[in-house]
C-alpha atoms as a PDB file:
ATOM      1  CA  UNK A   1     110.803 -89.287  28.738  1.00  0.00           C
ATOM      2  CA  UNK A   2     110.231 -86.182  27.217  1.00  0.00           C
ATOM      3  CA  UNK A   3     112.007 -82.561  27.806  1.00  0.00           C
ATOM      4  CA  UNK A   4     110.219 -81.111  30.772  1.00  0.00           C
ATOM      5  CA  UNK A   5     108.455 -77.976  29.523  1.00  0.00           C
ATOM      6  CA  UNK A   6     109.362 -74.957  31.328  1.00  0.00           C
ATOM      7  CA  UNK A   7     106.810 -72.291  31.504  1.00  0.00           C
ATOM      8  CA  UNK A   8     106.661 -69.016  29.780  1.00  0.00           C
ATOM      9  CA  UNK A   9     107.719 -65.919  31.879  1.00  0.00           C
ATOM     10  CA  UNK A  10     104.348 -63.942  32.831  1.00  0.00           C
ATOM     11  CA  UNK A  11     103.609 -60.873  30.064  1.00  0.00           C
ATOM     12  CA  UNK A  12     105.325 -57.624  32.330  1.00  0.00           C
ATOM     13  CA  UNK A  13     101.778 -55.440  33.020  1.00  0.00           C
ATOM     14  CA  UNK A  14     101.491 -52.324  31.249  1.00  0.00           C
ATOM     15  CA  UNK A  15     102.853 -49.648  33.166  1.00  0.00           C
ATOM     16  CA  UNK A  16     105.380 -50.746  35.452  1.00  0.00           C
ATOM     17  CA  UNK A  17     108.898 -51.258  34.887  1.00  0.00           C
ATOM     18  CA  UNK A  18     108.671 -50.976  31.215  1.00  0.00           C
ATOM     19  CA  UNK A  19     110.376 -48.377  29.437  1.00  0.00           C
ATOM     20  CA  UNK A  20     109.252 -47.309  26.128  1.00  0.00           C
ATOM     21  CA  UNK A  21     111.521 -45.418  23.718  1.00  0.00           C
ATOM     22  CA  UNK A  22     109.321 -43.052  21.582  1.00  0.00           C
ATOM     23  CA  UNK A  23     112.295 -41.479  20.037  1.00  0.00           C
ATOM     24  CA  UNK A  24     112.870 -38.330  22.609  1.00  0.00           C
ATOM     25  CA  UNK A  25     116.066 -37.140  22.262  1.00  0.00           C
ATOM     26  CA  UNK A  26     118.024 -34.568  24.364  1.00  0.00           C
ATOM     27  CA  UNK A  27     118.753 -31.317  23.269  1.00  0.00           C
ATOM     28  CA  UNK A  28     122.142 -30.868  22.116  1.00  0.00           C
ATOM     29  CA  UNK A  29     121.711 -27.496  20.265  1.00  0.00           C
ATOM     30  CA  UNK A  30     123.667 -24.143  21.597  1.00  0.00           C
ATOM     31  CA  UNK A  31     123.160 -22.871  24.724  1.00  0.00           C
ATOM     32  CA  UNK A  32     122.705 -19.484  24.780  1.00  0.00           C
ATOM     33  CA  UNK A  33     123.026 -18.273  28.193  1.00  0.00           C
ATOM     34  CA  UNK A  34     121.879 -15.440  31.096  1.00  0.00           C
ATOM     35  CA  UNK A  35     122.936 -12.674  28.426  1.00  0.00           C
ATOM     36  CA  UNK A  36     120.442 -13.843  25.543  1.00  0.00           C
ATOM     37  CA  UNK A  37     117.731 -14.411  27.951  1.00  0.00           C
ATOM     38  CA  UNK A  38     118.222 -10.661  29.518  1.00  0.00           C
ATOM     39  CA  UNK A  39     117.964  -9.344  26.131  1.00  0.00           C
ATOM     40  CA  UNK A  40     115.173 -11.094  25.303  1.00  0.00           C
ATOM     41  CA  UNK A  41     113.402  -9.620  28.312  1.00  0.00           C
ATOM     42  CA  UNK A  42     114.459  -6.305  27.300  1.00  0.00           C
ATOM     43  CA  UNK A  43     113.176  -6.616  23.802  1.00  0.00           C
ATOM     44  CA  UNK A  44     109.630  -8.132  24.473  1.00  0.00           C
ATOM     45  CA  UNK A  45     109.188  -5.835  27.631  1.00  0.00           C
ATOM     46  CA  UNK A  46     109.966  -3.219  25.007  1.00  0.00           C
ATOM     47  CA  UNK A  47     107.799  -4.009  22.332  1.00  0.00           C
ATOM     48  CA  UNK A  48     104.983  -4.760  24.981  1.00  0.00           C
ATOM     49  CA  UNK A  49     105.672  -0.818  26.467  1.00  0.00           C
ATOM     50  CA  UNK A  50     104.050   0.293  22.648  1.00  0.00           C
ATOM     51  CA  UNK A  51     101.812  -2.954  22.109  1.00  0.00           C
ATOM     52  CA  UNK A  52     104.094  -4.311  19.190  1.00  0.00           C
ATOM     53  CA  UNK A  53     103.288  -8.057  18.961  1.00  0.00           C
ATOM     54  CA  UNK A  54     100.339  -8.340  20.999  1.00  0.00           C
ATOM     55  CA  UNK A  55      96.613  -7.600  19.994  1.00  0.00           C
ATOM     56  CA  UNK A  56      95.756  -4.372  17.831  1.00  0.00           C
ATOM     57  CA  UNK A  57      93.563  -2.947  21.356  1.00  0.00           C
ATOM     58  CA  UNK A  58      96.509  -2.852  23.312  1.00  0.00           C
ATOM     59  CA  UNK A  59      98.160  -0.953  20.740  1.00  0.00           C
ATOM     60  CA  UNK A  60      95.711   1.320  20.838  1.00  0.00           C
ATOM     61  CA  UNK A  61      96.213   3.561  24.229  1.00  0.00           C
ATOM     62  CA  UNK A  62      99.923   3.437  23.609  1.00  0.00           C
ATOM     63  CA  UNK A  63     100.238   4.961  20.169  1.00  0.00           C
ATOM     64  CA  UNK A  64      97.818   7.499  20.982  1.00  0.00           C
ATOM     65  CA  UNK A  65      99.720   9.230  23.782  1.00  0.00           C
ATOM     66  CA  UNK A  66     102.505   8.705  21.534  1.00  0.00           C
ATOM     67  CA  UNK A  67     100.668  10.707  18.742  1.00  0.00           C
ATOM     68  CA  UNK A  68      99.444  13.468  21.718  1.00  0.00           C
ATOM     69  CA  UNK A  69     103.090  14.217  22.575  1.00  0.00           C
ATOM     70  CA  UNK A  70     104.371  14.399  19.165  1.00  0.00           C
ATOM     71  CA  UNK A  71     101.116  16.509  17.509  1.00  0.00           C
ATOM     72  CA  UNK A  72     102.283  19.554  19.588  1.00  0.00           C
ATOM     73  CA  UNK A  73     105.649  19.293  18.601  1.00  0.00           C
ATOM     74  CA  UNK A  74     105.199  18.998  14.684  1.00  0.00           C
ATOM     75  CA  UNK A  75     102.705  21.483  15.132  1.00  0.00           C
ATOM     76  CA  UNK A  76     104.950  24.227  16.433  1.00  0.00           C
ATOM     77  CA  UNK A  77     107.557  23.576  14.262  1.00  0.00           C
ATOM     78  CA  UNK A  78     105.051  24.342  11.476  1.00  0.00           C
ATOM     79  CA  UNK A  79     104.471  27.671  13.145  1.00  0.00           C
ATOM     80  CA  UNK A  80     108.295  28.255  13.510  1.00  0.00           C
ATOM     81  CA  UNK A  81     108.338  27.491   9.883  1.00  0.00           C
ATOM     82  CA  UNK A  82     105.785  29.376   8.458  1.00  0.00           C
ATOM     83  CA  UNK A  83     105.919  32.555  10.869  1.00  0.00           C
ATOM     84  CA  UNK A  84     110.067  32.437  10.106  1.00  0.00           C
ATOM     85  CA  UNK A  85     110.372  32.657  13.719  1.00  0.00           C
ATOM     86  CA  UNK A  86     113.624  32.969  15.265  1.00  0.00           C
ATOM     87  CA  UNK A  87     113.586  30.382  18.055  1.00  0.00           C
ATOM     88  CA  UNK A  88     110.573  28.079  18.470  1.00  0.00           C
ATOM     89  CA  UNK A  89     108.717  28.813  21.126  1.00  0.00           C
ATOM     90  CA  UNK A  90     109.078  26.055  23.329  1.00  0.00           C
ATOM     91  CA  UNK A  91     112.635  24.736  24.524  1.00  0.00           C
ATOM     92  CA  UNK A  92     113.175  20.897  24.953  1.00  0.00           C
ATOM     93  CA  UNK A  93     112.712  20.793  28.612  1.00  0.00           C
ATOM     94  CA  UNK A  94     110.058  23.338  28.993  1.00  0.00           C
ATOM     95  CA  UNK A  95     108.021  20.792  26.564  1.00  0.00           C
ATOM     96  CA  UNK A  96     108.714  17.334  28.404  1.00  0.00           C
ATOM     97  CA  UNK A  97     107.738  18.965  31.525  1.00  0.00           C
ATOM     98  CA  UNK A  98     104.271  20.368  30.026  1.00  0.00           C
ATOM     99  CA  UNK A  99     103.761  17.075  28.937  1.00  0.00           C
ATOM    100  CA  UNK A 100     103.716  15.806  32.343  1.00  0.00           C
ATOM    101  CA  UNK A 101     100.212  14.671  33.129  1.00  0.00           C
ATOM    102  CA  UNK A 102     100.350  12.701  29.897  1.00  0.00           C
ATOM    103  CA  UNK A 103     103.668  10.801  30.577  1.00  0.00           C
ATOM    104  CA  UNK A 104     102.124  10.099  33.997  1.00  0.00           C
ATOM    105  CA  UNK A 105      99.062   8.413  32.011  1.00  0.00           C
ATOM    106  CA  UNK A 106     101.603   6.375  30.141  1.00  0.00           C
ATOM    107  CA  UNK A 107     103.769   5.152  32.693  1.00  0.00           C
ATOM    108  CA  UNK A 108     100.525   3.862  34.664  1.00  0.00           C
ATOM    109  CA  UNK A 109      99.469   1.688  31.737  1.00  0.00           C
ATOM    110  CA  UNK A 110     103.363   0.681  30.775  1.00  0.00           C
ATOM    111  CA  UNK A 111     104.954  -0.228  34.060  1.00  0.00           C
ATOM    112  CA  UNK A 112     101.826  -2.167  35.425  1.00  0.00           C
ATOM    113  CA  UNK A 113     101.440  -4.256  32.174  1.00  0.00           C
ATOM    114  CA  UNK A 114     105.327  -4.957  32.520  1.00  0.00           C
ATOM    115  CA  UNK A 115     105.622  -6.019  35.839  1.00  0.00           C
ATOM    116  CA  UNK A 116     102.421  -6.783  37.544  1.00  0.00           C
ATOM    117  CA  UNK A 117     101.453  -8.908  35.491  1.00  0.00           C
ATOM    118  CA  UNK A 118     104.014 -11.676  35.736  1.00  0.00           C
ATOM    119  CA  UNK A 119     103.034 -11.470  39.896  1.00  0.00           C
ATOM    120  CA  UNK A 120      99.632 -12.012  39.008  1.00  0.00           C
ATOM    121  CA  UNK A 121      99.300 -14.657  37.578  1.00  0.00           C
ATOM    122  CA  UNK A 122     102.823 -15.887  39.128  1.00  0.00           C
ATOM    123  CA  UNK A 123     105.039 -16.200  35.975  1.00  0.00           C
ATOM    124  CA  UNK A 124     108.162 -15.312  37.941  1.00  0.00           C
ATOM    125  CA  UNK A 125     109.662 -18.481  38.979  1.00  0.00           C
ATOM    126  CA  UNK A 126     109.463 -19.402  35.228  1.00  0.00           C
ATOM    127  CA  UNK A 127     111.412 -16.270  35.153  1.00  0.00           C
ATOM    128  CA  UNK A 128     113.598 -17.352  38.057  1.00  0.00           C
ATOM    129  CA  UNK A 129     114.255 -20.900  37.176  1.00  0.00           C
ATOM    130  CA  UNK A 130     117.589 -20.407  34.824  1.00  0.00           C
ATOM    131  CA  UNK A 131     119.511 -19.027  33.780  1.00  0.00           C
ATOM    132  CA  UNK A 132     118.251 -16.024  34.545  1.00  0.00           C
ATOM    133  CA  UNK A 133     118.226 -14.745  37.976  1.00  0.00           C
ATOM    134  CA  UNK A 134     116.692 -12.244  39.782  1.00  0.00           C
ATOM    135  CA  UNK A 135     119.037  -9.508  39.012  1.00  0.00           C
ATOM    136  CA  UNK A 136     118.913  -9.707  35.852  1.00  0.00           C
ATOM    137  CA  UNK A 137     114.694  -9.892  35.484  1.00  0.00           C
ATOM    138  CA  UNK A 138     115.153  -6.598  37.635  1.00  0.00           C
ATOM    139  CA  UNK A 139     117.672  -5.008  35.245  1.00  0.00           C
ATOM    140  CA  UNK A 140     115.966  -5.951  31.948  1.00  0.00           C
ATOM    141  CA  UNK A 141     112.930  -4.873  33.141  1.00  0.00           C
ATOM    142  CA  UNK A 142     114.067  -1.232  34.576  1.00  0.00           C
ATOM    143  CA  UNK A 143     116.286  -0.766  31.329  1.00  0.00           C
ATOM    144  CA  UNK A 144     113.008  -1.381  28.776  1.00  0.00           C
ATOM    145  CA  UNK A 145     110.525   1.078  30.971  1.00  0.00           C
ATOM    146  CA  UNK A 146     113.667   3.150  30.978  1.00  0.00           C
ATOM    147  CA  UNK A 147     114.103   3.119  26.999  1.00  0.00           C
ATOM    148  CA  UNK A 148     110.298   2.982  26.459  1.00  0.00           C
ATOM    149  CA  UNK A 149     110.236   6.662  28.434  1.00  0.00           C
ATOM    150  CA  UNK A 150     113.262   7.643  26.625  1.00  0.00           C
ATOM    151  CA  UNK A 151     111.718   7.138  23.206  1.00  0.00           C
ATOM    152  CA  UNK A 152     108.501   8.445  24.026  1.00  0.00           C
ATOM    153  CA  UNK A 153     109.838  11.616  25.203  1.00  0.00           C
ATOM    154  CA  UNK A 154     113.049  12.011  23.445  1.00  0.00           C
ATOM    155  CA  UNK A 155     111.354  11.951  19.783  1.00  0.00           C
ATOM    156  CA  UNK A 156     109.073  15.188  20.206  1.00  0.00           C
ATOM    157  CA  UNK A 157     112.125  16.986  20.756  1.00  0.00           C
ATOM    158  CA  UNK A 158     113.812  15.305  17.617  1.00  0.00           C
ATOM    159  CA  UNK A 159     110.844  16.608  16.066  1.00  0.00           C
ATOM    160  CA  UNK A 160     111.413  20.198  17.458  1.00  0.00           C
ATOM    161  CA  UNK A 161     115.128  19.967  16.191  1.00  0.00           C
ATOM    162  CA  UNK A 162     114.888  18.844  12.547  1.00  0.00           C
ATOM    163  CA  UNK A 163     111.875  21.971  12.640  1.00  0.00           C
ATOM    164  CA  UNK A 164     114.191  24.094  13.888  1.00  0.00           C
ATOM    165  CA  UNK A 165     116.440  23.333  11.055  1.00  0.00           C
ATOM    166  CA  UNK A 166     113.730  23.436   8.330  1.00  0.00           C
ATOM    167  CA  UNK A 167     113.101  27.286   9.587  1.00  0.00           C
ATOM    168  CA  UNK A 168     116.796  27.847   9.141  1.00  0.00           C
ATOM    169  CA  UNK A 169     117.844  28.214  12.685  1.00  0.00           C
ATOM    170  CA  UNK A 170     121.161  28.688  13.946  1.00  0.00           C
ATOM    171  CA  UNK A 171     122.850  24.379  13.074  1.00  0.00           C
ATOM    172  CA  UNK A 172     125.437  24.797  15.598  1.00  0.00           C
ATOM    173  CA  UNK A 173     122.637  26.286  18.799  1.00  0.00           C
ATOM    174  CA  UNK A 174     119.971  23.733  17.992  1.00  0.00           C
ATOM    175  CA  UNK A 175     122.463  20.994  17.695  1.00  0.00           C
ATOM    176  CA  UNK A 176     123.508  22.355  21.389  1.00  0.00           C
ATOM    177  CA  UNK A 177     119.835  22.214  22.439  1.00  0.00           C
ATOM    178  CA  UNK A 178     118.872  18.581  20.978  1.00  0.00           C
ATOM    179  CA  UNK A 179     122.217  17.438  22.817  1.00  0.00           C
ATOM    180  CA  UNK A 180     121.133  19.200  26.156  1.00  0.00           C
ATOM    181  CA  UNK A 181     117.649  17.797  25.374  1.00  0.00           C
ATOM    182  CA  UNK A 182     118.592  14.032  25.076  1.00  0.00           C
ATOM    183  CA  UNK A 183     120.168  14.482  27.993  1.00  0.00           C
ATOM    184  CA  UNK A 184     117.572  15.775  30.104  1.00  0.00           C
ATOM    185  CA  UNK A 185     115.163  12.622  28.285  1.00  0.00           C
ATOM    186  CA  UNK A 186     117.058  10.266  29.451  1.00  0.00           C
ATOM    187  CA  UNK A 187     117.913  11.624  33.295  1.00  0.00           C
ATOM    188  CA  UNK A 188     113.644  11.838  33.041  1.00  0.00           C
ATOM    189  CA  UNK A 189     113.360   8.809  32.153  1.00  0.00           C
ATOM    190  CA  UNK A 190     115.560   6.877  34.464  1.00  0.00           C
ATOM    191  CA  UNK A 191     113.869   8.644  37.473  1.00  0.00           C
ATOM    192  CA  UNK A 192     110.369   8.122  36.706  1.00  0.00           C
ATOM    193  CA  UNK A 193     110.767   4.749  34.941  1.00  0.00           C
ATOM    194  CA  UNK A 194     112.503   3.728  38.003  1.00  0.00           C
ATOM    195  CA  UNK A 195     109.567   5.229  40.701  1.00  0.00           C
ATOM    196  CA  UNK A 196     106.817   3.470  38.150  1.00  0.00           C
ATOM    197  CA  UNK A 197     108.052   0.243  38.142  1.00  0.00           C
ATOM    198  CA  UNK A 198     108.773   0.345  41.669  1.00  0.00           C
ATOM    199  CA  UNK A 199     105.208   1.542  42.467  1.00  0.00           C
ATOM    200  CA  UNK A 200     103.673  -1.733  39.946  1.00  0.00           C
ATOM    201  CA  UNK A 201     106.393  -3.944  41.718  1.00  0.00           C
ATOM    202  CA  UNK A 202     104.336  -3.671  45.423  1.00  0.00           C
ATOM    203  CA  UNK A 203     100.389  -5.172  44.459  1.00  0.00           C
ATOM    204  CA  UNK A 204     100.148  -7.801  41.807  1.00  0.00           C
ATOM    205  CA  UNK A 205      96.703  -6.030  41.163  1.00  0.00           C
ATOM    206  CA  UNK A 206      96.765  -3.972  37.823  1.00  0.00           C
ATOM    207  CA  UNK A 207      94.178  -0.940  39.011  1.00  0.00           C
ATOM    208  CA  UNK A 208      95.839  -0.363  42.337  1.00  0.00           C
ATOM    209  CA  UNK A 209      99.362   0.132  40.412  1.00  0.00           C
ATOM    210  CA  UNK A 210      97.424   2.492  37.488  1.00  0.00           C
ATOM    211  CA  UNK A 211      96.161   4.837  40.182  1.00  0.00           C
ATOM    212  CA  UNK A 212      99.151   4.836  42.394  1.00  0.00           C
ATOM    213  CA  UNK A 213     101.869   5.584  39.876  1.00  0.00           C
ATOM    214  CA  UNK A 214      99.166   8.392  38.219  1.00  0.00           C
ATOM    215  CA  UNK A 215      98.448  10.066  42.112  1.00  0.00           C
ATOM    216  CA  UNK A 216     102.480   9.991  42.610  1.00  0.00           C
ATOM    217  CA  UNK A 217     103.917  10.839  39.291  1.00  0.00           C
ATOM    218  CA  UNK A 218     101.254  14.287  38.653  1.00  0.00           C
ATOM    219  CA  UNK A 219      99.423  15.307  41.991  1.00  0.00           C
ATOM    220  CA  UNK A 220     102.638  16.408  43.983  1.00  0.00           C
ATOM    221  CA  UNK A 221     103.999  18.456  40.341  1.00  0.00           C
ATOM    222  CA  UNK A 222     100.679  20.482  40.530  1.00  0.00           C
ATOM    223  CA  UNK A 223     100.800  20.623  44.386  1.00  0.00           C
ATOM    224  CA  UNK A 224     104.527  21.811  44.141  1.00  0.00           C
ATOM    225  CA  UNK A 225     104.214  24.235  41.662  1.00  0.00           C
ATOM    226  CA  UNK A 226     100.545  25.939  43.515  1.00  0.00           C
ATOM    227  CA  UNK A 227     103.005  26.414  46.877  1.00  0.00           C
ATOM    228  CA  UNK A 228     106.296  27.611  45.361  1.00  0.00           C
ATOM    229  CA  UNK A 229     103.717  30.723  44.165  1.00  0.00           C
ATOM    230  CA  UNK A 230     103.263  31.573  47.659  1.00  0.00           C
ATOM    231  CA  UNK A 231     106.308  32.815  49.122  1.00  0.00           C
ATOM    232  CA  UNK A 232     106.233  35.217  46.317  1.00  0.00           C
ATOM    233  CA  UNK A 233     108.956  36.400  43.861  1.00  0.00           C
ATOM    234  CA  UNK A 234     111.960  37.088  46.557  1.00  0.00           C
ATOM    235  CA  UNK A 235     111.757  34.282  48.389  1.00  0.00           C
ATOM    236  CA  UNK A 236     114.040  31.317  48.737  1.00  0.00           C
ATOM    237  CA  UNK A 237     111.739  28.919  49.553  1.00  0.00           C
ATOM    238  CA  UNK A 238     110.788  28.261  45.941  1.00  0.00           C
ATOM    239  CA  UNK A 239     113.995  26.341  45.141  1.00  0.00           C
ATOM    240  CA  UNK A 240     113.985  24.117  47.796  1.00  0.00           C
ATOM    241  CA  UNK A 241     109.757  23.512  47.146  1.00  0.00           C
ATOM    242  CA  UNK A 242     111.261  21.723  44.462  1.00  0.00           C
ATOM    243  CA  UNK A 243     112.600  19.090  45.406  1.00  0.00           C
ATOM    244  CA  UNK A 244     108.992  18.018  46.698  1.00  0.00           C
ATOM    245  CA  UNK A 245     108.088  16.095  43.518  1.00  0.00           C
ATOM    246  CA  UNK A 246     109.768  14.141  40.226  1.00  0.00           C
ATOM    247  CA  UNK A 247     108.800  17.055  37.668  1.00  0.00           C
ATOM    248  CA  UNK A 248     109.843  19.983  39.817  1.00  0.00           C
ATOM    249  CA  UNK A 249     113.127  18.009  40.835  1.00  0.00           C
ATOM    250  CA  UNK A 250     113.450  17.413  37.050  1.00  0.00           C
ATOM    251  CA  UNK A 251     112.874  21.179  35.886  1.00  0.00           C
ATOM    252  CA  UNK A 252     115.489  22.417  38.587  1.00  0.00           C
ATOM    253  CA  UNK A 253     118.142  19.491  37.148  1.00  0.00           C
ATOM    254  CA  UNK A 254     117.773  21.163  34.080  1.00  0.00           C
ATOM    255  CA  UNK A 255     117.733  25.144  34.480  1.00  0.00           C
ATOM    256  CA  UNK A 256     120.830  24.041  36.697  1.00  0.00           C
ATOM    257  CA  UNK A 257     123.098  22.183  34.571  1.00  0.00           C
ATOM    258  CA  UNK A 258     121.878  22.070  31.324  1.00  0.00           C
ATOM    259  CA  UNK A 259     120.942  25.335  30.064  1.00  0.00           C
ATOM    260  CA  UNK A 260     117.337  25.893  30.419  1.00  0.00           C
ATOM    261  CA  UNK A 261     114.233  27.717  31.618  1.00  0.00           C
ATOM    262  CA  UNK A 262     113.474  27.108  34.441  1.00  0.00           C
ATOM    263  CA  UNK A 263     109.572  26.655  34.842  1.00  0.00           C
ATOM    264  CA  UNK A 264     109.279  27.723  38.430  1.00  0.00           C
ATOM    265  CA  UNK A 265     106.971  30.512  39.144  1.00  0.00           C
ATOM    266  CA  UNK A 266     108.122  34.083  38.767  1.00  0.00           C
ATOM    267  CA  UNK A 267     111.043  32.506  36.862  1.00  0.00           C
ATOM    268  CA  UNK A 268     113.109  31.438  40.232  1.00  0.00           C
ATOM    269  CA  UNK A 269     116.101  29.057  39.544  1.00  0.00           C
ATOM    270  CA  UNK A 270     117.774  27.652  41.853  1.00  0.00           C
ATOM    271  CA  UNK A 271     120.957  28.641  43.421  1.00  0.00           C
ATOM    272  CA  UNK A 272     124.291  26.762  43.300  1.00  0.00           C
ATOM    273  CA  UNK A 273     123.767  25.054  46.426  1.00  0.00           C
ATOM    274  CA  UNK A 274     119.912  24.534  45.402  1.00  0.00           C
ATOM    275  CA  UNK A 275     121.854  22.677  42.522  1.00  0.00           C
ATOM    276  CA  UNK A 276     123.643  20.703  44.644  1.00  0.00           C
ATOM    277  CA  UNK A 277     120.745  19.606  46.312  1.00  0.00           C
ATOM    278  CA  UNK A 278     118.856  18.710  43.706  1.00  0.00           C
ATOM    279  CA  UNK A 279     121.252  16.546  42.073  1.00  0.00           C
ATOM    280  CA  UNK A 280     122.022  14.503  45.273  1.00  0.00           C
ATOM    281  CA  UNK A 281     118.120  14.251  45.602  1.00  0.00           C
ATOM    282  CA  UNK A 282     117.645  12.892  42.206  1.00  0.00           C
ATOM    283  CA  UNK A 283     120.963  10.228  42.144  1.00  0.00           C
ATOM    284  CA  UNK A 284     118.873   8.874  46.065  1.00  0.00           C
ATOM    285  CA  UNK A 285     115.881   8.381  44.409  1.00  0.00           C
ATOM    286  CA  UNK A 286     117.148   7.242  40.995  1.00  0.00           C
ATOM    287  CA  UNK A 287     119.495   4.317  43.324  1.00  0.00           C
ATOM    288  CA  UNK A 288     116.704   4.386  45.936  1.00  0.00           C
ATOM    289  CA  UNK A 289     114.279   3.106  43.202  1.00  0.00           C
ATOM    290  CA  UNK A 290     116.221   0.479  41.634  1.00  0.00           C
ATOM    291  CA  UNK A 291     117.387  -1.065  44.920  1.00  0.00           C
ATOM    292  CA  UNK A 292     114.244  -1.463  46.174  1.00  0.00           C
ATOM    293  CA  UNK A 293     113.398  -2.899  42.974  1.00  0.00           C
ATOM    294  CA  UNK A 294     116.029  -5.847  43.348  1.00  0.00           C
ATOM    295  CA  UNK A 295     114.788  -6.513  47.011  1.00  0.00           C
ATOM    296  CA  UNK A 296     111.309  -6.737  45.909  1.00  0.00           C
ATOM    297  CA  UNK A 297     112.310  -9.542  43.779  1.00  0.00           C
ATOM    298  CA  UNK A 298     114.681 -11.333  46.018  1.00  0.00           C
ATOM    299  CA  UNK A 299     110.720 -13.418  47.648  1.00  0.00           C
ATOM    300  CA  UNK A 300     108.541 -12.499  44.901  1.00  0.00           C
ATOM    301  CA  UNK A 301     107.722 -15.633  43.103  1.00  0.00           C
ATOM    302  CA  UNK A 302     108.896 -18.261  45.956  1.00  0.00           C
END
């Protein structure tokens, strides 16, 4: 008899319990950990505060505040130059504070198109999913706006310093003053980079975070300084007024540890205790900002 024929196994169906190998392999290359990925944050959130590496229109509001707060300063260095002026006529303060209304405008298109946007359009838990954690989105992202401010503030008064030593100022004083001015750039710009992004941090919406951080940053520094000329010249009330917006707060800081002007009507600075005050106001809100900051984070995204 011959061999009974067994029958060929049925052909498996495409699809099911087949497993193709189309030459994936895992990834076996370094990795680099919560610290690269924070300063990666920090980097791109800093190029994107100036529009470097995205499209040439969003460089375009950027640099041109940049250029408006740098014009004035090149521009009276060349009078201190060519009128062989003793002292310019603006200190480093006194000129970040005039500048005011314009930092405002930056900020609102800065901290918005740094944090908003990733609740928008719900980027965070990208963000979130490791290795970087919440912290350390909140940290990057304070510490670019932070530097952004810094830069855009702290180089008009570079300006005003190598002007002052073209027109053959005094090294050692205007050394002083660019030291004292650095300073006061970068107590400015932890303050106020910390209120923006706190402000952008609350509505996912772009517009609403624009007009918020411009109504909080310049309104109450125009409203301040209109009713600390009230009282009048002997009053006392004029310090304390102060410490009723970020500018004002800001312009007391400096005339009261670090050597300047103070831009208060009739030329009030505040007292020692005034001092005090204002310090302990700005470290609250400095803290106050960042804190809320990290809780803002701790559901966004989920």
């Amino acid at each position: 008899m011959p061999p009974e024929r067994t029958a060929p196994a049925p052909a498996a169906q495409r699809g099911q319990d087949v497993i193709h190998n189309i030459g994936y392999r895992s990834y076996e290359g370094p990795r680099l950990g919560r610290s690269y990925a924070r300063r990666a944050l920090f980097t791109q959130s800093l190029r994107g505060a100036y529009g470097l590496g995205r499209s040439a229109k969003s460089k375009v509001l950027p640099m041109l505040l940049f250029a408006v707060v740098c014009v004035p300063a090149a521009i009276i260095v060349a009078v201190a130059v060519f009128a062989k002026q003793k002292e310019l006529a603006v200190g480093n303060a006194e000129y970040v504070l005039m500048l005011q209304p314009v930092i405002g405008i930056y900020l609102a298109a800065v901290a918005p198109q740094a944090i908003s946007l990733d609740l928008r359009f719900k980027t965070t838990p990208l963000y979130f999913s490791r290795p970087i954690e919440r912290g350390d989105y909140v940290a990057a992202k304070y510490a670019a706006l932070s530097a952004a401010l810094f830069v855009f503030t702290a180089v008009p008064v570079l300006i005003m310093y190598i002007g002052a030593l073209l027109a053959k100022l005094d090294f050692g004083e205007q050394t002083k003053f660019l030291a004292q001015g650095i300073v006061f750039c970068a107590l400015f710009a932890l303050l106020h980079a910390g209120i923006a992004g706190f402000i952008a941090a609350l509505t996912p919406r772009r517009g609403f975070g624009i007009a918020a951080i411009i109504v909080t940053l310049t309104i109450p520094y125009f409203l301040i300084n209109a009713l600390q000329a009230i009282p009048g010249p002997d009053s006392h009330v004029v310090g304390w007024l102060g410490l009723g917006s970020p500018g004002t707060l800001m312009d007391g800081i400096q005339s009261s540890f670090l050597g300047g002007d103070s831009q208060f009507p009739y030329g009030a600075k505040p007292t020692g205790g005034e001092g005090i005050a204002y310090l302990l106001v700005y470290v609250l809100l400095t803290v106050g900002a960042y804190l809320l900051l990290t809780r803002r984070y701790r559901k966004a995204g989920l």
